[in-house]
C-alpha atoms as a PDB file:
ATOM      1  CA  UNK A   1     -13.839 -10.181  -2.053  1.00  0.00           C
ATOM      2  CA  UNK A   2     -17.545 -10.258  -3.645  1.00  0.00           C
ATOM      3  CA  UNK A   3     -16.053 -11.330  -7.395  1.00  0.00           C
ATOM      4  CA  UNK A   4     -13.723 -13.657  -5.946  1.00  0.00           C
ATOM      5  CA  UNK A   5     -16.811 -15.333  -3.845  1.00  0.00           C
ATOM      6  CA  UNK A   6     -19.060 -14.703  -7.357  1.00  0.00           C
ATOM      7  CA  UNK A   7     -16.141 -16.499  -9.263  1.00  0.00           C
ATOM      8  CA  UNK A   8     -15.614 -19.707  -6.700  1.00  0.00           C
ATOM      9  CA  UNK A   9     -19.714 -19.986  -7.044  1.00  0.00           C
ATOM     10  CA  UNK A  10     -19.510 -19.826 -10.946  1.00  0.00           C
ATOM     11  CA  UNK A  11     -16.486 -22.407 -11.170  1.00  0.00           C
ATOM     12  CA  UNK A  12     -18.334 -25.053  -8.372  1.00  0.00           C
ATOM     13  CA  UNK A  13     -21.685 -24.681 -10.547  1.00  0.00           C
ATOM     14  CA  UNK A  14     -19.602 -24.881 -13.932  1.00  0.00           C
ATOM     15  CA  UNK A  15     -18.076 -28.137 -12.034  1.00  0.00           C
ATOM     16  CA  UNK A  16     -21.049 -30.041 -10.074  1.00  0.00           C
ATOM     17  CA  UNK A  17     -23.334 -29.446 -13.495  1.00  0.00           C
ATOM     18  CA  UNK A  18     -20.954 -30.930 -16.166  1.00  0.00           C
ATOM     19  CA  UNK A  19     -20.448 -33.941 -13.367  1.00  0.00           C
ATOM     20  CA  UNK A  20     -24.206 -34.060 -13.864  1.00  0.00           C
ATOM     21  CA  UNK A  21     -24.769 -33.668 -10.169  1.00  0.00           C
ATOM     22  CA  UNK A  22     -26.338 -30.255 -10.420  1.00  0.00           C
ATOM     23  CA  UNK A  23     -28.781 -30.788 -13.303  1.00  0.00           C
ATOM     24  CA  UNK A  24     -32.414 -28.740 -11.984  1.00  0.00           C
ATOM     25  CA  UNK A  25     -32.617 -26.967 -15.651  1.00  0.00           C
ATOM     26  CA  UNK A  26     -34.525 -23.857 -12.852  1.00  0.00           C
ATOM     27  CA  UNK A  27     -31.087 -23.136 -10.957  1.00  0.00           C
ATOM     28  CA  UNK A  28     -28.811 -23.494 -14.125  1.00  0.00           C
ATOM     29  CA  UNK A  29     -30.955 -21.128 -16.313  1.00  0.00           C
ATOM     30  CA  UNK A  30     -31.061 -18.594 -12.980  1.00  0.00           C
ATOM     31  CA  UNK A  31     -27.239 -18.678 -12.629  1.00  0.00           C
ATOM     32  CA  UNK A  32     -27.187 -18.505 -16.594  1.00  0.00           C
ATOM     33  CA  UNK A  33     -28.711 -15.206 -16.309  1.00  0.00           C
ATOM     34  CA  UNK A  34     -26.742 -14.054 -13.137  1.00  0.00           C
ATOM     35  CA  UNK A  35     -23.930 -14.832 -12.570  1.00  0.00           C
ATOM     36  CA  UNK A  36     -22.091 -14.010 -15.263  1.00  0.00           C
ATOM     37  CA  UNK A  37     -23.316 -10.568 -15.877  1.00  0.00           C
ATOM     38  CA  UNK A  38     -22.506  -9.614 -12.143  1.00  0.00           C
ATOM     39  CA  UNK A  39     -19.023 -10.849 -12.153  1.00  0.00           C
ATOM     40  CA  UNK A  40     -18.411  -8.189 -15.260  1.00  0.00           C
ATOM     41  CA  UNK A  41     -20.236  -5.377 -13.638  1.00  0.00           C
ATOM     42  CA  UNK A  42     -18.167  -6.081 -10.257  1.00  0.00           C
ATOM     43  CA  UNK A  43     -14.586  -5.748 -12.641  1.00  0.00           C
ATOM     44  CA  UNK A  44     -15.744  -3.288 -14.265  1.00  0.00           C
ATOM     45  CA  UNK A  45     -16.798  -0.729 -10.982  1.00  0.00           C
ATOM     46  CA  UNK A  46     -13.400  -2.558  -9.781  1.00  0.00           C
ATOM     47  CA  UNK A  47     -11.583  -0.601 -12.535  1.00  0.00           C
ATOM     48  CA  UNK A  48     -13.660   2.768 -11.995  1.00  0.00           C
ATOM     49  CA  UNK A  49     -13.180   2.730  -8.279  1.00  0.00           C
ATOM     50  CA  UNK A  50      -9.070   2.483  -9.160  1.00  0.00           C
ATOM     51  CA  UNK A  51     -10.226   5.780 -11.483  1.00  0.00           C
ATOM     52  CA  UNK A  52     -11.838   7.551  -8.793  1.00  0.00           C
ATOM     53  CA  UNK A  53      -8.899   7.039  -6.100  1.00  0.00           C
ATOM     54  CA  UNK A  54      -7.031   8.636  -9.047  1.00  0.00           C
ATOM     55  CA  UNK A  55      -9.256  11.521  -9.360  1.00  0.00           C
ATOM     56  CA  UNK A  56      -9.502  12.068  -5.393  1.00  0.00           C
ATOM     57  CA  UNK A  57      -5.444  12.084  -5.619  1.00  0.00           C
ATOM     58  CA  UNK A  58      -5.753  14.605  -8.017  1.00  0.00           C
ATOM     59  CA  UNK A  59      -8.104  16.975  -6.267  1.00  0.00           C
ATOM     60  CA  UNK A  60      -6.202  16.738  -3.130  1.00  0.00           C
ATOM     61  CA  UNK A  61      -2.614  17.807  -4.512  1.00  0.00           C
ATOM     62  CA  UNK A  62      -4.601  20.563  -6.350  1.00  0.00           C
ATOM     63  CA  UNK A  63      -6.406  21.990  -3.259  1.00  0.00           C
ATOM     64  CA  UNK A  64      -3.808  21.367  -0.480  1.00  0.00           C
ATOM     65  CA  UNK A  65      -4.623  22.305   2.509  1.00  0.00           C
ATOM     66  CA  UNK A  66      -8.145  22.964   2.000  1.00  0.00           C
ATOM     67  CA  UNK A  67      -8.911  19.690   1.220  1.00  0.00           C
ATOM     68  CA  UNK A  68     -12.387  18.689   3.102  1.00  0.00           C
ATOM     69  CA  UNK A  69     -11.583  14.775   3.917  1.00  0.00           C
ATOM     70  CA  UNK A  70     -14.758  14.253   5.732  1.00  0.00           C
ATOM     71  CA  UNK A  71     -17.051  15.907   2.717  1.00  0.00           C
ATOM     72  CA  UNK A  72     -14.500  13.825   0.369  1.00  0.00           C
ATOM     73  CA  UNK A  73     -16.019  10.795   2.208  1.00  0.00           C
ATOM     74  CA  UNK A  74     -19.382  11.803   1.492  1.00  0.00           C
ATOM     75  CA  UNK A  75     -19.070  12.403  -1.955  1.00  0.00           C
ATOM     76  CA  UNK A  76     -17.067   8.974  -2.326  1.00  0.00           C
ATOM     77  CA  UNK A  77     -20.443   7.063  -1.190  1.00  0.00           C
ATOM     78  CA  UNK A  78     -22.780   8.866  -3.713  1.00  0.00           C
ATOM     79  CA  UNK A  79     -20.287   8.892  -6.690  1.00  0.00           C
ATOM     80  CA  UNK A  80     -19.821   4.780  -5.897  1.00  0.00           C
ATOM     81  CA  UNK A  81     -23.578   3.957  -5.783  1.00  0.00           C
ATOM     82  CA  UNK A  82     -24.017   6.315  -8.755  1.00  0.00           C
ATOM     83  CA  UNK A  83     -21.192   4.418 -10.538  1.00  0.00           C
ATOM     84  CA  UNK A  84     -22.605   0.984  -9.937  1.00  0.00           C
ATOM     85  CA  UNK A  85     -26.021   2.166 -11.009  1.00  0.00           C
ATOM     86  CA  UNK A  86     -25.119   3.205 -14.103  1.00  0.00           C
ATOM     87  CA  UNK A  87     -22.881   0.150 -14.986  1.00  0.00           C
ATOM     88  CA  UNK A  88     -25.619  -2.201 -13.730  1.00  0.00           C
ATOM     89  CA  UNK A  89     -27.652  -0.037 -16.743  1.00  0.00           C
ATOM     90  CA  UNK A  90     -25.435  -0.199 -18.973  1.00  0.00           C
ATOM     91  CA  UNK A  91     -25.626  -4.575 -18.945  1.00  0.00           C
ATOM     92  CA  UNK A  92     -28.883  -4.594 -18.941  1.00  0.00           C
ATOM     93  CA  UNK A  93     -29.051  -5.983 -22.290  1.00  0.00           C
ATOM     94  CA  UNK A  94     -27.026  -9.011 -21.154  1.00  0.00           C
ATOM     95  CA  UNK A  95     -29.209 -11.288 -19.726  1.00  0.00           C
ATOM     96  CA  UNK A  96     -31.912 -11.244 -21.941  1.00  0.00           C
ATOM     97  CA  UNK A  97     -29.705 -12.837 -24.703  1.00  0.00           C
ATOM     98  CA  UNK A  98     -29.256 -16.003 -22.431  1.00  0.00           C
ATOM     99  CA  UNK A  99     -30.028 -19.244 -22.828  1.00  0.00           C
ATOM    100  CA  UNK A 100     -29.453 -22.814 -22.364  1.00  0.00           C
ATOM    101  CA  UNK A 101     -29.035 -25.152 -24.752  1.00  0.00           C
ATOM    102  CA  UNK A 102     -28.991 -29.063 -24.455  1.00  0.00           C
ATOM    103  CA  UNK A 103     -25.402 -30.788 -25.702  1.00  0.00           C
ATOM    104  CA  UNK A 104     -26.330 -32.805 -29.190  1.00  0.00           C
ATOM    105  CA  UNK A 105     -23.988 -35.219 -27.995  1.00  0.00           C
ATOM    106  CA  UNK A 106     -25.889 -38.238 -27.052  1.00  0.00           C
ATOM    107  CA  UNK A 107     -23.041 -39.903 -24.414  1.00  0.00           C
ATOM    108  CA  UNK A 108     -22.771 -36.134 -22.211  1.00  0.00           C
ATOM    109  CA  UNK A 109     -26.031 -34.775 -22.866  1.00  0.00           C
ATOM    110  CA  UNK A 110     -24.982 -31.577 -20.959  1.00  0.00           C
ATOM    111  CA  UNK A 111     -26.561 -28.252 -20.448  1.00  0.00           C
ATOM    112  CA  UNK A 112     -24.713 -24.766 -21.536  1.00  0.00           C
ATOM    113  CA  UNK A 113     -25.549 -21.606 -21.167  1.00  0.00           C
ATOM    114  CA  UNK A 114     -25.235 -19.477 -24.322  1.00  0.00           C
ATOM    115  CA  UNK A 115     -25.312 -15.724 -25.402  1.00  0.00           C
ATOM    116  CA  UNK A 116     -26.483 -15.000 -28.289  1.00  0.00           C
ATOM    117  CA  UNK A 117     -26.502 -11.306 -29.627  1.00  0.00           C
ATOM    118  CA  UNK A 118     -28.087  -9.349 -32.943  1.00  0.00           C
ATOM    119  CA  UNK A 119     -25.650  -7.569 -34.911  1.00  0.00           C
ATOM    120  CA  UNK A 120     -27.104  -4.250 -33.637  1.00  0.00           C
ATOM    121  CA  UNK A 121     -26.523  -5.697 -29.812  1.00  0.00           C
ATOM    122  CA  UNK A 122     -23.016  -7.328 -30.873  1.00  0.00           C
ATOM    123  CA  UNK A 123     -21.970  -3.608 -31.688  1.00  0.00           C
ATOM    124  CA  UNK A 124     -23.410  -2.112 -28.760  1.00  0.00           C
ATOM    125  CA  UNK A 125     -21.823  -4.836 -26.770  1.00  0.00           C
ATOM    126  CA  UNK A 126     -18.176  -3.795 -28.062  1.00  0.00           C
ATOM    127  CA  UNK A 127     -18.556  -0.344 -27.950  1.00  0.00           C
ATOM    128  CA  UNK A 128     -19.604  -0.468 -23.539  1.00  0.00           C
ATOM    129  CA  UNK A 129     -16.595  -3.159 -23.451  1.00  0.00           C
ATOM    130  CA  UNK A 130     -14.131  -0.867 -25.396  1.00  0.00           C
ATOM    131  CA  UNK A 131     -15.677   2.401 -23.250  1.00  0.00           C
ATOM    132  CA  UNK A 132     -15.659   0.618 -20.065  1.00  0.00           C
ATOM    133  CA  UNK A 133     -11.383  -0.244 -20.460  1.00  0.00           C
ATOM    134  CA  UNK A 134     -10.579   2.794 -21.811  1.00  0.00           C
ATOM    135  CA  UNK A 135     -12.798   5.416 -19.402  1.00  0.00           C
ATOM    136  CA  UNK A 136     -11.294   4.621 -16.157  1.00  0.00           C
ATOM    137  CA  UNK A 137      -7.427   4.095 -17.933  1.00  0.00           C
ATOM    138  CA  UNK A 138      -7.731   7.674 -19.565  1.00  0.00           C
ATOM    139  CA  UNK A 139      -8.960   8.833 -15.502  1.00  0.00           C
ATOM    140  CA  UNK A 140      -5.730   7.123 -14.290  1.00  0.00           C
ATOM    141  CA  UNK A 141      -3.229   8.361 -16.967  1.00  0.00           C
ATOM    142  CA  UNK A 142      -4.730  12.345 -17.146  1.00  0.00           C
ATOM    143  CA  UNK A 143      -4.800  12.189 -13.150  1.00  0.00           C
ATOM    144  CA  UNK A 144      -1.175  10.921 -12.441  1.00  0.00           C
ATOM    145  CA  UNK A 145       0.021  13.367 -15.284  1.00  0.00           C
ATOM    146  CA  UNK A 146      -2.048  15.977 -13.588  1.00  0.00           C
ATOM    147  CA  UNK A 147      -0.649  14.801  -9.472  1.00  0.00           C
ATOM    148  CA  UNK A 148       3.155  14.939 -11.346  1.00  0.00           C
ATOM    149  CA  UNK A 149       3.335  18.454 -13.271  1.00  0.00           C
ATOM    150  CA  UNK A 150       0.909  19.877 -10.428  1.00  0.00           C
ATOM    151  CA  UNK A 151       3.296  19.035  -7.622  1.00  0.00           C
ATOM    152  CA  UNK A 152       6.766  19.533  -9.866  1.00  0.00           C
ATOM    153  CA  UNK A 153       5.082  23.494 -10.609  1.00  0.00           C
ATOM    154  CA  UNK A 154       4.781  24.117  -6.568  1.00  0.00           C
ATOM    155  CA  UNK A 155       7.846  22.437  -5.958  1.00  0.00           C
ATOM    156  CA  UNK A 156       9.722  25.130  -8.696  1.00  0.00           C
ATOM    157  CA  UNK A 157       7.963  28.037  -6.570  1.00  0.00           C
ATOM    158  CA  UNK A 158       9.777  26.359  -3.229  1.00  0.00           C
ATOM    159  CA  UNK A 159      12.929  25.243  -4.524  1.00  0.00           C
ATOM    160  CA  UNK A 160      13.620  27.915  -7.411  1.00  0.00           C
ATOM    161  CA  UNK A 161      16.942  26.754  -7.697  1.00  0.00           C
ATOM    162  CA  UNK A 162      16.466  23.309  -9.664  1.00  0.00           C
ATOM    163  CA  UNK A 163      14.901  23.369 -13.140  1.00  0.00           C
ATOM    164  CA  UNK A 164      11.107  22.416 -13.555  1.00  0.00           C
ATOM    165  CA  UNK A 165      12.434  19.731 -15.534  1.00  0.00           C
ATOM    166  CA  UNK A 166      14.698  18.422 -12.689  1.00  0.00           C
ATOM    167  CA  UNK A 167      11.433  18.664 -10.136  1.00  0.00           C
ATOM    168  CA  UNK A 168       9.317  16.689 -13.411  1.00  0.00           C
ATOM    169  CA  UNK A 169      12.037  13.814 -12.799  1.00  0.00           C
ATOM    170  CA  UNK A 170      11.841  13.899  -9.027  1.00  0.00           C
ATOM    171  CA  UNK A 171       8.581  13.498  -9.043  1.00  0.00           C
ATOM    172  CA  UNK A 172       8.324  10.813 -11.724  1.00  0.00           C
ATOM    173  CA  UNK A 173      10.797   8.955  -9.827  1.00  0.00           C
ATOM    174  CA  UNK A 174       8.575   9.063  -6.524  1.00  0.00           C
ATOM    175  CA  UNK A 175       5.458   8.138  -8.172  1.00  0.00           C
ATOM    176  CA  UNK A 176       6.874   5.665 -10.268  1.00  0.00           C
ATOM    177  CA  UNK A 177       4.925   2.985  -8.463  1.00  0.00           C
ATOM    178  CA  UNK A 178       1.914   4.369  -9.380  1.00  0.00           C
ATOM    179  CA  UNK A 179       3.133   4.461 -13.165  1.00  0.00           C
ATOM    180  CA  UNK A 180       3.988   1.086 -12.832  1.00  0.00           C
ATOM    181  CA  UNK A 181       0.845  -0.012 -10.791  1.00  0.00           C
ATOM    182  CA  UNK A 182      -1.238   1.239 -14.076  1.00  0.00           C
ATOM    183  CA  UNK A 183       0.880  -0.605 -16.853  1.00  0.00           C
ATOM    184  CA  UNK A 184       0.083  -3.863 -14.660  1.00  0.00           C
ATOM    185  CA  UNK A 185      -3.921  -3.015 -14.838  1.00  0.00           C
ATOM    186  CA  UNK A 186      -3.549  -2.496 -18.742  1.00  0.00           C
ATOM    187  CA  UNK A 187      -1.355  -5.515 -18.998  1.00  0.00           C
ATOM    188  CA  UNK A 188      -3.864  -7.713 -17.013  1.00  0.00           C
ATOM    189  CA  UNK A 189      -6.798  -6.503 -18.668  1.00  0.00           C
ATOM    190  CA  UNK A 190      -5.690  -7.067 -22.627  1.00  0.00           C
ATOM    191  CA  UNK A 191      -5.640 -10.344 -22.918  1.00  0.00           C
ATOM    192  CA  UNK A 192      -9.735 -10.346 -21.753  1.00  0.00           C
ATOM    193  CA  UNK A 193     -10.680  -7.128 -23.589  1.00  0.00           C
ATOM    194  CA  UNK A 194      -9.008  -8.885 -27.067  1.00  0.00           C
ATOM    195  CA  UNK A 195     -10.863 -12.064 -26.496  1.00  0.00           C
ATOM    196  CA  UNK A 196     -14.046 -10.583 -25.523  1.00  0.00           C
ATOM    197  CA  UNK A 197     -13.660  -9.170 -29.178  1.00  0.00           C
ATOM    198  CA  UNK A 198     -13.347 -12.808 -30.672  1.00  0.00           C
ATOM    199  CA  UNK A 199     -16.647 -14.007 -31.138  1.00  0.00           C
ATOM    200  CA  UNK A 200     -17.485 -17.732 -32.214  1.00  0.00           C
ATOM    201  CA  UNK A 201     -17.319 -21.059 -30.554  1.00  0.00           C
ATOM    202  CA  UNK A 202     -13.801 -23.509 -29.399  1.00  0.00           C
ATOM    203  CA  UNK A 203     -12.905 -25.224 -32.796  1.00  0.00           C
ATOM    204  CA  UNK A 204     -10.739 -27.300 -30.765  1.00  0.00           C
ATOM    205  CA  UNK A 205     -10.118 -28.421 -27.147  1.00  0.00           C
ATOM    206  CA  UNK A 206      -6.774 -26.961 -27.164  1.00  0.00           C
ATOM    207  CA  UNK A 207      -8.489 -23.332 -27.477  1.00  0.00           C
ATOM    208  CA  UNK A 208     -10.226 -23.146 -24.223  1.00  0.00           C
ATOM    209  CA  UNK A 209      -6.729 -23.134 -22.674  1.00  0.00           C
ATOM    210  CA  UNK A 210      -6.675 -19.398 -24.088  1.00  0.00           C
ATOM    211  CA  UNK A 211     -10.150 -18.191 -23.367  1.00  0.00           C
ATOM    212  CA  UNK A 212      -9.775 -19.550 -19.923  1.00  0.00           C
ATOM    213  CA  UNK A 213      -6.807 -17.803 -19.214  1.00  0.00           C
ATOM    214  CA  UNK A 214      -7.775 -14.935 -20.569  1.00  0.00           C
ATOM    215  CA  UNK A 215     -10.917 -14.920 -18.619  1.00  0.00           C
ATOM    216  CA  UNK A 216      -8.699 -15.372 -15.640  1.00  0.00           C
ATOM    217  CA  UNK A 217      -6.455 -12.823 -16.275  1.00  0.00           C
ATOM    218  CA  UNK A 218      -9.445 -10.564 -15.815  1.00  0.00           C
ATOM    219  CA  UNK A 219      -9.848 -11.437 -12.272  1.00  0.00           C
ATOM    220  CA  UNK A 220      -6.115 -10.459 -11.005  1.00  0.00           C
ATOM    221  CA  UNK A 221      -5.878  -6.710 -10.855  1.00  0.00           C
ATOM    222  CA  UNK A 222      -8.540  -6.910  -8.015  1.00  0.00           C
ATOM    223  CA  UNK A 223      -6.882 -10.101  -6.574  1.00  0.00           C
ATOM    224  CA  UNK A 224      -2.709  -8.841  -6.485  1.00  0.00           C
ATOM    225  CA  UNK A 225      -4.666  -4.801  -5.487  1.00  0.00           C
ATOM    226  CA  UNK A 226      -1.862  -5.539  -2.569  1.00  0.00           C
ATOM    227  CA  UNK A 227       0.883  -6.495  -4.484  1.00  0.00           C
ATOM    228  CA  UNK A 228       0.667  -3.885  -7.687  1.00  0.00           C
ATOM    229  CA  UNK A 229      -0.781  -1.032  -5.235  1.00  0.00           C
ATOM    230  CA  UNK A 230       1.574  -1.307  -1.939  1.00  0.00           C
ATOM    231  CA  UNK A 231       4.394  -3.081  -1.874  1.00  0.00           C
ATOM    232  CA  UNK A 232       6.137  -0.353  -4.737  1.00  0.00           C
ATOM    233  CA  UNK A 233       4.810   2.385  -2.742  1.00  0.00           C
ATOM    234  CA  UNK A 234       7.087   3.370   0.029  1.00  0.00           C
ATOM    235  CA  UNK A 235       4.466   5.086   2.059  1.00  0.00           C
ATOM    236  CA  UNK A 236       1.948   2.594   0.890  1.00  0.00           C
ATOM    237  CA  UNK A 237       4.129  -0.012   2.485  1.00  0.00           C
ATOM    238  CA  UNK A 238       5.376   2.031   5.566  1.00  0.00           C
ATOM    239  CA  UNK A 239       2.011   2.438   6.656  1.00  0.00           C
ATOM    240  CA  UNK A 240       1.147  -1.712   5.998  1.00  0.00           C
ATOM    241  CA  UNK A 241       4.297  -2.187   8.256  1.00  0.00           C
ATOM    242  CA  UNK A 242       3.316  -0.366  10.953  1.00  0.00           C
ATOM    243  CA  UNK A 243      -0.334  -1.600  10.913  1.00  0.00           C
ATOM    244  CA  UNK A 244       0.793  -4.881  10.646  1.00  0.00           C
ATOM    245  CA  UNK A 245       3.329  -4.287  13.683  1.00  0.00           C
ATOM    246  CA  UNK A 246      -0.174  -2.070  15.805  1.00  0.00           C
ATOM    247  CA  UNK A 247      -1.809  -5.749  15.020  1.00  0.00           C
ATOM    248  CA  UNK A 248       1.246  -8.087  16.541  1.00  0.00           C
ATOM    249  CA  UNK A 249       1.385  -5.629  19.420  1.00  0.00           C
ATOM    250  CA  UNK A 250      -1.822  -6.233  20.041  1.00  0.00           C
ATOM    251  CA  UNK A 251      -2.144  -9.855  19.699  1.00  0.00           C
ATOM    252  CA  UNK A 252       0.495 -10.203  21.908  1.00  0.00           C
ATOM    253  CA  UNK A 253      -0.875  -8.348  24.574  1.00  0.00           C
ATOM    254  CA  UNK A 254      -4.148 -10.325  24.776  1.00  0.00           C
ATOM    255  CA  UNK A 255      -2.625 -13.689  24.673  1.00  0.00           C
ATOM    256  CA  UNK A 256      -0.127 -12.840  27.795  1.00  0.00           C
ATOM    257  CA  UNK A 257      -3.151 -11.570  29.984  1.00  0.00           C
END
């Protein structure tokens, strides 16, 4: 909800300031220096929080029973705000290699914000894009290989008389949503990751059709969370259903009284 309220503020400024009705140089420069650097922390803790619902996944199949859900909850807040921190630190650099810079042409005379980077910056700025993809992919591959030989083992110690490679098939058929729910992230995050990699300016108008769907593509994995996330998962969506039908219940009952 935050970057898709960060992202409608970005596009109305973007909008109202090349229409030349919001021209104060003080809130352009200030949203120059913000906005954008917020919207790529907020993806990128989007795609570590996915990672450490992995990771939580994992620890539960591998303690069982014993799993403390309440300290789990604890740990959850801390490892979040730790998360954040450290990507906030890690952007740091961003902002002060903003600027704006007035449009040459005489008929627009429009302001644009611009990032310029040193070479030393531009290769520090690849590297913490490059680490920040593959991190929390690498968390959500080793943990659903981990959740899928860890439960196929303790199902061979139940049901001795299937294969462990009959169990590894069972259970890549039942978590074959969340197999599929990752190759959607990684799908949805290439096309930004390989543009953010292409530096230099639009040589023609017919570019920014790319690097603005690129950029957009960058916003759905924590738009569709629903649609990649529950609706493949039969338990995911058996528990939306009966939710959703606790809600309609409910609703009904306070409209008839």
């Amino acid at each position: 909800m935050l970057i898709l309220i960060i992202l409608i503020i970005k596009f109305w400024q973007l909008i109202l300031s090349q229409m030349f009705i919001l021209n104060n140089r003080s809130i352009l420069y200030v949203n120059c220096l913000i906005l954008d650097v917020i919207i790529q922390v907020c993806l990128t803790f989007n795609d570590y929080l996915y990672g450490c619902v992995s990771i939580e996944r994992a620890i539960t199949v591998h303690k069982g029973i014993n799993f403390n859900k309440s300290k789990s909850k604890r740990i959850a807040k801390w490892i979040s705000l730790c998360i954040f921190i450290l990507i906030m630190l890690t952007h740091v650099y961003d902002p002060i290699h903003r600027h704006l810079i007035d449009d040459i042409d005489i008929d627009e005379q429009r302001i644009w914000c611009v990032v310029q980077y040193s070479s030393s910056i531009h290769i520090y700025n690849s590297f913490i894009t490059l680490f920040h993809f593959l991190l929390p992919l690498l968390i959500n591959i080793i943990s659903t290989i981990y959740i899928i030989i860890s439960i196929s083992r303790s199902r061979l110690t139940i049901q001795p008389r299937l294969t462990f490679k009959e169990h590894l098939q069972l259970q890549l058929k039942q978590y074959k949503s969340h197999l599929i729910a990752l190759c959607t992230l990684v799908f949805l995050a290439l096309p930004h990751l390989i543009i953010s990699f292409i530096s230099g300016c639009m040589k023609s108008p017919y570019h920014s059709w790319l690097f603005l769907s690129s950029y957009l593509f960058a916003f759905l994995p924590s738009m569709i969370t629903f649609i990649i996330f529950v609706l493949p998962s039969k338990m995911y969506k058996k528990e939306f259903n009966t939710v959703l039908d606790q809600t309609i219940r409910r609703l009904r009952t306070t409209y008839r009284r």
